[in-house]
Protein backbone atom coordinates (compact mmCIF):
# COMPACT_ATOMS: atom_id res chain seq x y z
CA UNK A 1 -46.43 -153.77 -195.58
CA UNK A 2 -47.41 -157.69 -196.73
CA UNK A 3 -44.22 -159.88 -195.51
CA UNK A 4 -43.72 -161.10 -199.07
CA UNK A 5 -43.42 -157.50 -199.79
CA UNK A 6 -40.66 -156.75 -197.10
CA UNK A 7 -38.91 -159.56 -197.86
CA UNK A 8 -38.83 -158.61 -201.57
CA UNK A 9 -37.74 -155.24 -200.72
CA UNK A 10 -35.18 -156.86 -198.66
CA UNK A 11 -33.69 -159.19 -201.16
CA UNK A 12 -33.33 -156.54 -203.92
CA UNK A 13 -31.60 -154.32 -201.02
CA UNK A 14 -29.05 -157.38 -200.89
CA UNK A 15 -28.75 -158.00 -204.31
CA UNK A 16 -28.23 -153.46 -204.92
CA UNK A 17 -25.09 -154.39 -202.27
CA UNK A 18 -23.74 -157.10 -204.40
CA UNK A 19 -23.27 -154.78 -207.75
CA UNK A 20 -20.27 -152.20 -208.16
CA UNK A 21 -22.26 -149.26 -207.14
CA UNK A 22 -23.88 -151.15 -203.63
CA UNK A 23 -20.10 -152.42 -202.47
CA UNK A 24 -18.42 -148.76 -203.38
CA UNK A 25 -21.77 -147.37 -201.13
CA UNK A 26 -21.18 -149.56 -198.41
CA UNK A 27 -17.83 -148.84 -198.22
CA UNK A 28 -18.19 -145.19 -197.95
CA UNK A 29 -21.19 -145.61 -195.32
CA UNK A 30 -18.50 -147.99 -193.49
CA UNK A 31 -15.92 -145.42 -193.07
CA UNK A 32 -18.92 -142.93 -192.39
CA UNK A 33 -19.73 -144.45 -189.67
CA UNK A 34 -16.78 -145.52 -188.34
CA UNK A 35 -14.87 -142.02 -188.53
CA UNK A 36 -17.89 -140.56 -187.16
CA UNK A 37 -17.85 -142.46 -184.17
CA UNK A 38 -14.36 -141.41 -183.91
CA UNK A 39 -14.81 -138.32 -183.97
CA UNK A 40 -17.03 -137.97 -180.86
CA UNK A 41 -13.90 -139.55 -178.70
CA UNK A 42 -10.48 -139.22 -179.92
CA UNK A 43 -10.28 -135.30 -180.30
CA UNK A 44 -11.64 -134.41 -177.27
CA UNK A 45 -10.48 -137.37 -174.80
CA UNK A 46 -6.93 -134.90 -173.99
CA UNK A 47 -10.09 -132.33 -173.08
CA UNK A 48 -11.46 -134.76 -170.96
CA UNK A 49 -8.11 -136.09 -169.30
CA UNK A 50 -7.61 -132.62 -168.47
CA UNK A 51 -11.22 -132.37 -167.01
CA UNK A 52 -10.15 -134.62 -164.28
CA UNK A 53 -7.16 -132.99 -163.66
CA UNK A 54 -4.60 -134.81 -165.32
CA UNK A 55 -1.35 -133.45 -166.21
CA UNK A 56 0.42 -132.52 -169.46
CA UNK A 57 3.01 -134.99 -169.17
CA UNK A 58 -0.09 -137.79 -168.05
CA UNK A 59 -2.08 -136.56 -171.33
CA UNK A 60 0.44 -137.62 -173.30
CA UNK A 61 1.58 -140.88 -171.71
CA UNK A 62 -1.76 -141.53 -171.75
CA UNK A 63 -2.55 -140.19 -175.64
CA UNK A 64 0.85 -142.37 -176.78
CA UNK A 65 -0.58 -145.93 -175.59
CA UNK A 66 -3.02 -146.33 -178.35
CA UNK A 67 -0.28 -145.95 -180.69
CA UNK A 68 2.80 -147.85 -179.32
CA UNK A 69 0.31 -150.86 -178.50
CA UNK A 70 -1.61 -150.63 -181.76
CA UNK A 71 1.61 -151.02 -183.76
CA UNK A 72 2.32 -154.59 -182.61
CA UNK A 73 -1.24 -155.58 -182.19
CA UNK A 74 -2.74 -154.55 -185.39
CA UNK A 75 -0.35 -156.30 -187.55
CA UNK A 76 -0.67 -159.33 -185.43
CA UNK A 77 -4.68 -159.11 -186.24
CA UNK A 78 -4.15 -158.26 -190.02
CA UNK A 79 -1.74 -161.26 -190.16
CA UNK A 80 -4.29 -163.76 -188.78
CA UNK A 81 -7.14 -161.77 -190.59
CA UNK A 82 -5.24 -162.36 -193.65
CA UNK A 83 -4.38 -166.15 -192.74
CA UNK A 84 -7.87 -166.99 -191.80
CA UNK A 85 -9.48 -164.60 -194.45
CA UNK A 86 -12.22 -163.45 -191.59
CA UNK A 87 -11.99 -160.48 -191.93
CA UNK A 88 -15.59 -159.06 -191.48
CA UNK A 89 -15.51 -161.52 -188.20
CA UNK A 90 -12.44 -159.74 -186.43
CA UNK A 91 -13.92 -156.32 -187.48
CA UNK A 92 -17.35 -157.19 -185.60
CA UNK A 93 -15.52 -158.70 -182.47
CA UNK A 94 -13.65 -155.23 -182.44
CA UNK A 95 -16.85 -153.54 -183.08
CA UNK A 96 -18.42 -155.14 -179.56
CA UNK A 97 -14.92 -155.26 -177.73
CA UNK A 98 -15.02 -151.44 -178.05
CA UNK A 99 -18.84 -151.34 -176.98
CA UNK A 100 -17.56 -152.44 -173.91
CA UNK A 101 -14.32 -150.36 -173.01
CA UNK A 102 -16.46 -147.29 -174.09
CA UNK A 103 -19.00 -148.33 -171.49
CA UNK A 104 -16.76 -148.25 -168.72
CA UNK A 105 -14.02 -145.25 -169.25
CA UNK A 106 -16.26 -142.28 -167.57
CA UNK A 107 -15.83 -144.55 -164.14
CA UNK A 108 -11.79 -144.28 -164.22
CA UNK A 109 -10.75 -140.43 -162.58
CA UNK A 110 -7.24 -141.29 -162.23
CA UNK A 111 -4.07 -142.11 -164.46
CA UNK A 112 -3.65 -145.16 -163.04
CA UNK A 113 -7.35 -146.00 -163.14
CA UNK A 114 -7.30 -144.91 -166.84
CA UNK A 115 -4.14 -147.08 -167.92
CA UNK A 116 -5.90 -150.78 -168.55
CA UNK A 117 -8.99 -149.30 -169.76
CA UNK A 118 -6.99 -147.11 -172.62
CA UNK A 119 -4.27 -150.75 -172.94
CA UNK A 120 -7.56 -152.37 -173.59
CA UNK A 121 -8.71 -149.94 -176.13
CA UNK A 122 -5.68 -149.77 -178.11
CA UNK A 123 -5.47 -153.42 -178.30
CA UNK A 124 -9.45 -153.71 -179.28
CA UNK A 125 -9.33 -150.37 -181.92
CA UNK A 126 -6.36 -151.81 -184.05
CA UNK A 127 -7.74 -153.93 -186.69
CA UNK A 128 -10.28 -151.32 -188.38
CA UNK A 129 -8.24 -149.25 -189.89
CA UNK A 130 -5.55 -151.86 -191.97
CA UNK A 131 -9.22 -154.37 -192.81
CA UNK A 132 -10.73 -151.73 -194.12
CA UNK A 133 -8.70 -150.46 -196.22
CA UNK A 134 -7.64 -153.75 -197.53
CA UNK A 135 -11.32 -154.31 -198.18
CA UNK A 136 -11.53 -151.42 -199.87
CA UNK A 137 -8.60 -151.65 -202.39
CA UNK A 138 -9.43 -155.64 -203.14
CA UNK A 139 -13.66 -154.69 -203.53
CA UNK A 140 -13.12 -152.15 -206.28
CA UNK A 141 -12.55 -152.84 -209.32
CA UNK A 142 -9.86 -149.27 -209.84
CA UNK A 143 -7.67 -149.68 -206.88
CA UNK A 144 -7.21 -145.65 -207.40
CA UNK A 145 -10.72 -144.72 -206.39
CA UNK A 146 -9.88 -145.47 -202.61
CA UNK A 147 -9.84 -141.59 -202.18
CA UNK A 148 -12.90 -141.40 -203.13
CA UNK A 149 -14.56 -144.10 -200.56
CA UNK A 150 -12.37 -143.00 -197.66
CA UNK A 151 -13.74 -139.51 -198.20
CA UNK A 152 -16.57 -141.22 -196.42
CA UNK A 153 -14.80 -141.37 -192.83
CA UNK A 154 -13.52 -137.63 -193.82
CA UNK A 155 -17.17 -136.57 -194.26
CA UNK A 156 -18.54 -138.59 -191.35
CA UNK A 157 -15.23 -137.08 -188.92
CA UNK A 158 -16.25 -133.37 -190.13
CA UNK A 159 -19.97 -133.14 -189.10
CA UNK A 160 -19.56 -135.47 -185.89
CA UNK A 161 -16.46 -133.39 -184.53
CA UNK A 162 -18.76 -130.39 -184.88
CA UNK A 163 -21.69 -131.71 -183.54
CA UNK A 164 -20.32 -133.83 -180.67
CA UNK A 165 -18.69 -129.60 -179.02
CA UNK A 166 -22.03 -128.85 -179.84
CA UNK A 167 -23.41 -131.64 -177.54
CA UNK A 168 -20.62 -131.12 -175.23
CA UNK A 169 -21.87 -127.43 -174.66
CA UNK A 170 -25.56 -128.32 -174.76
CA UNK A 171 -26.68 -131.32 -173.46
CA UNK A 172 -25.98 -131.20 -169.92
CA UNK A 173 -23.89 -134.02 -169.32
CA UNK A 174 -20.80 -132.09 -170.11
CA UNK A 175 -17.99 -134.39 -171.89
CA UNK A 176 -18.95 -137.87 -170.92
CA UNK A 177 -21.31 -137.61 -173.96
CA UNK A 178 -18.48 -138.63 -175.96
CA UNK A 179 -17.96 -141.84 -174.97
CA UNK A 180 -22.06 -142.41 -175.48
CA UNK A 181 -21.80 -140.86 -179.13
CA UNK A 182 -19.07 -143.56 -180.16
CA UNK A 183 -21.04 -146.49 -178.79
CA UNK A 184 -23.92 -145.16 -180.45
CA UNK A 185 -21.70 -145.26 -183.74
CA UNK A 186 -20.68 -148.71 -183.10
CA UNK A 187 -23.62 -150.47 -182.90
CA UNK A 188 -24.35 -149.10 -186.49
CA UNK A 189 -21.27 -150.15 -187.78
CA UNK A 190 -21.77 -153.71 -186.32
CA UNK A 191 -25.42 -153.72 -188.51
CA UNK A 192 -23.68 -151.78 -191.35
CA UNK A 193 -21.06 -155.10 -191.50
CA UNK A 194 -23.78 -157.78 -192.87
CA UNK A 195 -23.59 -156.01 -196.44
CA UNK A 196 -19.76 -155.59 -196.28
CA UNK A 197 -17.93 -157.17 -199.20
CA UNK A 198 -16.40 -160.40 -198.27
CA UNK A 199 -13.21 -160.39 -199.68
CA UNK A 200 -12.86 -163.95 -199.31
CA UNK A 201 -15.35 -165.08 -201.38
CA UNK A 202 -15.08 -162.30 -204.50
CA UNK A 203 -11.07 -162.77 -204.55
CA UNK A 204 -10.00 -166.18 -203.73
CA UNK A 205 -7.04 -167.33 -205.93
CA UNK A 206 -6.15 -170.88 -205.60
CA UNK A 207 -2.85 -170.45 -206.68
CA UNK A 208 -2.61 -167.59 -204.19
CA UNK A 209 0.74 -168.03 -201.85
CA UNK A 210 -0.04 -168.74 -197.73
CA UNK A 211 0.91 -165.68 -195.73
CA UNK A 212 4.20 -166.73 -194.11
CA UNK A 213 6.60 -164.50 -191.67
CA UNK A 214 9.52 -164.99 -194.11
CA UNK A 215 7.11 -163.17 -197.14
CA UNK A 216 6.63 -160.32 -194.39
CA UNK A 217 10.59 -159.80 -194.15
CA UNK A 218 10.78 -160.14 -197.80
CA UNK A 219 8.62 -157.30 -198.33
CA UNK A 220 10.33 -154.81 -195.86
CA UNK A 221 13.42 -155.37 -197.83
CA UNK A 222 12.30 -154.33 -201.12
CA UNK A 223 14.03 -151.13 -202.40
CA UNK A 224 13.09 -148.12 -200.76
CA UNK A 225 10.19 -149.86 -198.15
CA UNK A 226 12.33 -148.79 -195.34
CA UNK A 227 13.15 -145.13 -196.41
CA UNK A 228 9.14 -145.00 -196.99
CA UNK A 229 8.34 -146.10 -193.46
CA UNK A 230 11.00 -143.70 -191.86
CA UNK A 231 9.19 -140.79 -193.99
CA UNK A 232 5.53 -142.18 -192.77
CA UNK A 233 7.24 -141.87 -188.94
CA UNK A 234 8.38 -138.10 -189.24
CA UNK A 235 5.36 -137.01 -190.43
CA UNK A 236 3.74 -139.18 -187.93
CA UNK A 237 5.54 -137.15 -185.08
CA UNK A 238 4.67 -133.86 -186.73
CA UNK A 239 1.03 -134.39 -186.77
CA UNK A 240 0.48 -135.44 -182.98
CA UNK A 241 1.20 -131.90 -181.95
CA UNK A 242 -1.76 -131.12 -183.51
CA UNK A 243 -3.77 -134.24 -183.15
CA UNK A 244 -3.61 -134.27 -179.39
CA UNK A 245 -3.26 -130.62 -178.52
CA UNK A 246 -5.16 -127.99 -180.97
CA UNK A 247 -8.31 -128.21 -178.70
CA UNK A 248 -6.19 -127.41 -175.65
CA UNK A 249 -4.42 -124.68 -177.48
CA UNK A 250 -7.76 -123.51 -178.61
CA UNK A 251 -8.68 -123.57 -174.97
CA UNK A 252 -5.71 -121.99 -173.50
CA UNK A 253 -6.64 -119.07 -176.15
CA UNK A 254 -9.92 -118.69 -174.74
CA UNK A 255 -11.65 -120.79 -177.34
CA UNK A 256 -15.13 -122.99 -176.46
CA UNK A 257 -15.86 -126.41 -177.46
CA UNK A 258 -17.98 -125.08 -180.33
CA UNK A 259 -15.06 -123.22 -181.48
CA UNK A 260 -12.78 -126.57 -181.32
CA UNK A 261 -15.53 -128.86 -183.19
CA UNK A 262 -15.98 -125.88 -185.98
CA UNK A 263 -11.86 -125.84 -186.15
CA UNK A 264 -11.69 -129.11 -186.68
CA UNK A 265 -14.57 -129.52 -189.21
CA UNK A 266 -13.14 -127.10 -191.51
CA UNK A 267 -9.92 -128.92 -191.51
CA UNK A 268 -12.14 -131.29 -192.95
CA UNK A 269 -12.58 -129.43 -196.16
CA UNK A 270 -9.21 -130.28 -197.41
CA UNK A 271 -9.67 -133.57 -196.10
CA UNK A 272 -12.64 -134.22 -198.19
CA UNK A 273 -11.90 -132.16 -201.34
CA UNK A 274 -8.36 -133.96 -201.64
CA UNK A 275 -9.82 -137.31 -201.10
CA UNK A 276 -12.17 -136.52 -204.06
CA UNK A 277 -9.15 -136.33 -206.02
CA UNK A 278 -6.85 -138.25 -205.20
CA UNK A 279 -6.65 -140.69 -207.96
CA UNK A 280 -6.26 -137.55 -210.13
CA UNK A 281 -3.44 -136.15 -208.13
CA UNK A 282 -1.87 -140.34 -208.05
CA UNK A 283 -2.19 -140.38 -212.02
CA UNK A 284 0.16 -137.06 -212.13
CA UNK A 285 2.51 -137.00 -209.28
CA UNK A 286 2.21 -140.59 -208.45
CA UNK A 287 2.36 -142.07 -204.55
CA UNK A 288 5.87 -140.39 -203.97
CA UNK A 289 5.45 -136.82 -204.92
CA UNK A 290 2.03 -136.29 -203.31
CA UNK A 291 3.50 -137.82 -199.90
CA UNK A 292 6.32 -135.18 -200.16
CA UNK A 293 3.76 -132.60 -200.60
CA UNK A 294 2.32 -133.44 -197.37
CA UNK A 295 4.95 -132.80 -195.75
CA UNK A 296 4.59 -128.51 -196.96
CA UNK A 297 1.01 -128.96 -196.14
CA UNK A 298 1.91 -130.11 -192.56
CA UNK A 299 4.73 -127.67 -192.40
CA UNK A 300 1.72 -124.61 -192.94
CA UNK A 301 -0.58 -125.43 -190.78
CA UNK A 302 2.24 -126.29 -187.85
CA UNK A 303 3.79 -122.86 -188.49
CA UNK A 304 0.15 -121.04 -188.70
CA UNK A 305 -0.99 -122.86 -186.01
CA UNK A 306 2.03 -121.16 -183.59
CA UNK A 307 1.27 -117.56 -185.00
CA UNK A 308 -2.51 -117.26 -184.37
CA UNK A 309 -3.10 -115.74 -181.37
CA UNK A 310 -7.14 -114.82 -181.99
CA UNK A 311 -8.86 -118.35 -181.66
CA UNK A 312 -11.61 -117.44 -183.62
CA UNK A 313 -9.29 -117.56 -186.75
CA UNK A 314 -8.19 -120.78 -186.56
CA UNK A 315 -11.07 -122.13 -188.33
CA UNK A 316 -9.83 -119.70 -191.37
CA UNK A 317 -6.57 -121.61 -191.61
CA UNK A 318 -7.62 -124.90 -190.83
CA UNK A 319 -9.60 -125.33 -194.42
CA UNK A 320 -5.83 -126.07 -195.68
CA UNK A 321 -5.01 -128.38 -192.78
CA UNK A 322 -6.79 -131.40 -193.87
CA UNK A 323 -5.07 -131.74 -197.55
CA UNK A 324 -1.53 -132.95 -195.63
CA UNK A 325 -3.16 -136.23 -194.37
CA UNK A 326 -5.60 -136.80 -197.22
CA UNK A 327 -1.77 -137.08 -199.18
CA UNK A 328 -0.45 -139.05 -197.49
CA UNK A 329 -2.88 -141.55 -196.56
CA UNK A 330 -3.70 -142.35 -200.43
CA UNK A 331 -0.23 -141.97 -201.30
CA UNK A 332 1.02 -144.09 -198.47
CA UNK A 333 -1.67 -146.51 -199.25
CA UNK A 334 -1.19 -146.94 -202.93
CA UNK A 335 2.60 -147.50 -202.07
CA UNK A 336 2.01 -149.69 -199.94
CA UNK A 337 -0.72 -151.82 -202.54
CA UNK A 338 1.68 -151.41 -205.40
CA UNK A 339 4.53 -153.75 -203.80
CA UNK A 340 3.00 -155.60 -200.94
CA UNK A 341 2.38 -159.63 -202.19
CA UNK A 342 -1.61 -159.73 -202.19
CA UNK A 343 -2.02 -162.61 -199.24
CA UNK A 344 -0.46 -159.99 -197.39
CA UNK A 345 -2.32 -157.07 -198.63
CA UNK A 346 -4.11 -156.47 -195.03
CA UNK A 347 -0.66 -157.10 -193.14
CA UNK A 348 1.10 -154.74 -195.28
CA UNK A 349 -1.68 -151.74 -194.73
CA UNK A 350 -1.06 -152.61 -190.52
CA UNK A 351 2.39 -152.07 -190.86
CA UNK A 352 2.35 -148.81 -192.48
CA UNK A 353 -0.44 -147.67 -190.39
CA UNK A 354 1.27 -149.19 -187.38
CA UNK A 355 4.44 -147.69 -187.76
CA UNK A 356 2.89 -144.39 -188.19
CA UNK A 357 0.90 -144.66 -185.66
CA UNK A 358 3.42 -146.09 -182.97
CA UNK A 359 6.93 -145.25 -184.15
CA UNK A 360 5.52 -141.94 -185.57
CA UNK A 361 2.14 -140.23 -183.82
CA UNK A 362 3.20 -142.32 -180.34
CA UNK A 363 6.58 -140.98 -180.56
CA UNK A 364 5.40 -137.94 -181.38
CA UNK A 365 2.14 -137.67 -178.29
CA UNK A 366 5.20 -137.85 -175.68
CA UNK A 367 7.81 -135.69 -177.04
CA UNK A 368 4.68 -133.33 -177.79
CA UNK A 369 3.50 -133.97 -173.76
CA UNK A 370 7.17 -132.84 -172.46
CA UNK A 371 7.11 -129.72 -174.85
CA UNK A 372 3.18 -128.57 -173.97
CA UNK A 373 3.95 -128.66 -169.98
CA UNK A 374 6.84 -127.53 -170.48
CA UNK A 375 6.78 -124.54 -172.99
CA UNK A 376 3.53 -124.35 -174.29
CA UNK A 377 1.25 -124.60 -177.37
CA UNK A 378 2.75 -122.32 -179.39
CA UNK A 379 6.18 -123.57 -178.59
CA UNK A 380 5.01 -127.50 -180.03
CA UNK A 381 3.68 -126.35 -182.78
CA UNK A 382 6.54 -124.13 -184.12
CA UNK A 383 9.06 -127.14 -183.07
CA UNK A 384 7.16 -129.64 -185.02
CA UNK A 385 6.97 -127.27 -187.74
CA UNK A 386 10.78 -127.52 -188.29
CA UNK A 387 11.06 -130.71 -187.70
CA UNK A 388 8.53 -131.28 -190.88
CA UNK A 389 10.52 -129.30 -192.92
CA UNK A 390 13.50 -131.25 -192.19
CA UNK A 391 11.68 -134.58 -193.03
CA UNK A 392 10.92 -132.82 -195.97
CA UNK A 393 14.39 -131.85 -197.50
CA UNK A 394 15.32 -135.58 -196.51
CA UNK A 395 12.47 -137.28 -198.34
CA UNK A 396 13.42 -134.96 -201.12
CA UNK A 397 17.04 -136.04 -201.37
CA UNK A 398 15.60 -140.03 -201.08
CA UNK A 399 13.49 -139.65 -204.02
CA UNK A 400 16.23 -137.69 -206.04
CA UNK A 401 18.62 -140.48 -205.39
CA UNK A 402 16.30 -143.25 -206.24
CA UNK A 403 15.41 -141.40 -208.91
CA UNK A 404 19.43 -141.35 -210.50
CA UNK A 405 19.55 -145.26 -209.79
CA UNK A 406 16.18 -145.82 -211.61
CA UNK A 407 17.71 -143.48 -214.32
CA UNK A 408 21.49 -144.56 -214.64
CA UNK A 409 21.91 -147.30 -217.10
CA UNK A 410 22.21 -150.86 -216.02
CA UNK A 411 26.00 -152.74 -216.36
């Protein structure tokens, strides 16, 4: 090909990224990539813990850092992202940070070995998630087609989980390949960055407010922020069972690593299919009712989860798995979007993802550690299934008494 030619080629590719359709396609190949990546490492690394013959109690010490330290330090990098408005910059020192830690985690064999390398990790990981969906929600021009975008790191999760037991079982290198498979990932998401919408430039508002602390404390005292956080943590510390111990409960049934990246891809299809829809399912229920709905959806697949005793059908039951955190990401999400100030747009996604990650999931890894060495799989998952369903019938009585007060005439 002439050069004039590539660079032609080149500068239409740059001007297809600048229209509507290029930034909603890079977006989706973003969280492609970067849930793929994903993927390959975070389901299986309680697999691998217990490879080197860590303990239950270890796993989840070791599965609740991420969480806890993520909670402080991705707020603190969505602040200053949001301050400095360089956004795209923090994401692709992240990007090569996490290069890095992948790099050297197959040398650590010990707890303590694997303690600075997973601190260094959670500190490195936190920014992607709150950025990009900030990114996301300011890019498009219908905030509510954010489901269909973020279907992109559903997609990506499904087929990488699958093919990364595949690898596991095949390749000959046994489960170290999943460290490999996310740097692999990385480096595409550090090229996939140069067409990534700058924010910055498309949505700069002179009259647009500073980000200050005091506008962060304002916002977690609007009317029912707090309630909606203490609902994001419950359900938080429901899903860990199942985010850091189906594979072993597959395993301790007998199941392969196959079977595990099969179980988890079909989980996928309610993932996927409920992202697709979820500005439908916001136009009719609105944020509120399709986050309480998660909460049954959890409930099931906790409470099916503890009565399967044939491995090979969990894959059967997992197809309805997936729907409970499609809901309530999109409707924690559009909350969050609705009343969060927009200099603070990226902030306000890292505290709801923070607190359900630390407060919630990390809460959740160690109280799900204690039960698994103590009692079992099928123990955790039944526990965590009542739990759910008691986070349920309290979020319902919240929203039916902030429902009377919205209704009840004013003085």
């Amino acid at each position: 090909m002439h050069p004039s030619q590539s660079s032609g080629l080149f500068a239409r590719g740059k001007a297809f990224f600048n229209t509507p359709k290029g930034i909603q396609l890079n977006l989706w190949i973003s969280y492609f990539i970067f849930w793929a990546g994903a993927a390959a490492f975070m389901p299986y690394i309680s697999v691998y813990y217990e490879s080197v013959s860590l303990k239950g109690t270890q796993i989840g010490q070791l599965s609740s850092i991420p969480y806890f330290i993520s909670m402080v330090s991705s707020i603190l990098f969505a602040f200053l992202s949001d301050v400095s408005k360089q956004h795209k910059t923090v994401l692709r020192l992240s990007a090569l940070g996490l290069i890095g830690v992948m790099a050297v985690f197959p040398i650590a064999k010990s707890f303590v070995a694997f303690l600075p390398i997973v601190v260094a990790y959670s500190i490195i990981n936190a920014p992607f998630n709150s950025i990009m969906d900030q990114t996301t929600l300011t890019s498009l021009e219908n905030p509510q087609n954010y489901g269909k975008i973020r279907v992109g790191g559903s997609i990506g999760w499904g087929l990488m989980v699958l093919v990364t037991g595949f690898l596991i079982d095949h390749l000959g290198i046994g489960l170290k390949v999943i460290f490999y498979v996310e740097i692999f990932f990385l480096g595409l998401f550090l090229i996939n960055t140069i067409n990534m919408p700058d924010t910055k430039k498309k949505h700069s508002d002179p009259d647009e407010k500073s980000p200050t602390l005091n506008m962060i404390w304002e916002m977690l005292r609007l009317p029912g922020f707090l309630p909606f956080l203490a609902m994001i943590i419950i359900w938080g510390i429901g899903e860990s069972a199942i985010g850091n111990f189906l594979f072993l409960h597959i395993q301790s049934l007998g199941g392969s690593s196959t079977l595990m990246g099969i179980a988890l891809s079909i989980s996928l299809v309610g993932e996927i299919v409920t992202f697709s829809i979820a500005d439908k399912l916001q136009r009719r229920l609105g944020p509120q009712k399709m986050m309480l709905f998660s909460f049954l959806v959890l409930f099931a697949w906790l409470f099916g989860l503890s009565v399967i005793k044939n491995p090979n059908a969990i894959p059967f039951f997992q197809v309805f798995g997936g729907a409970g955190y499609a809901l309530i990401q999109s409707g924690g999400v559009a909350y969050v979007n609705a009343r969060a100030p927009k200099s603070l747009g990226t902030t306000a996604q890292a505290i709801r993802g923070g607190i359900y990650s630390g407060l919630g999931v990390g809460t959740g890894s160690l109280i799900s550690g204690f039960i698994y060495e103590h009692s079992g799989s099928v123990v955790l998952f039944r526990q965590m299934a009542y739990f759910v369903i008691v986070g349920f019938v309290i979020g319902m009585l919240l929203y039916i008494n902030n429902q009377r007060k919205n209704s009840s005439p004013q003085a």
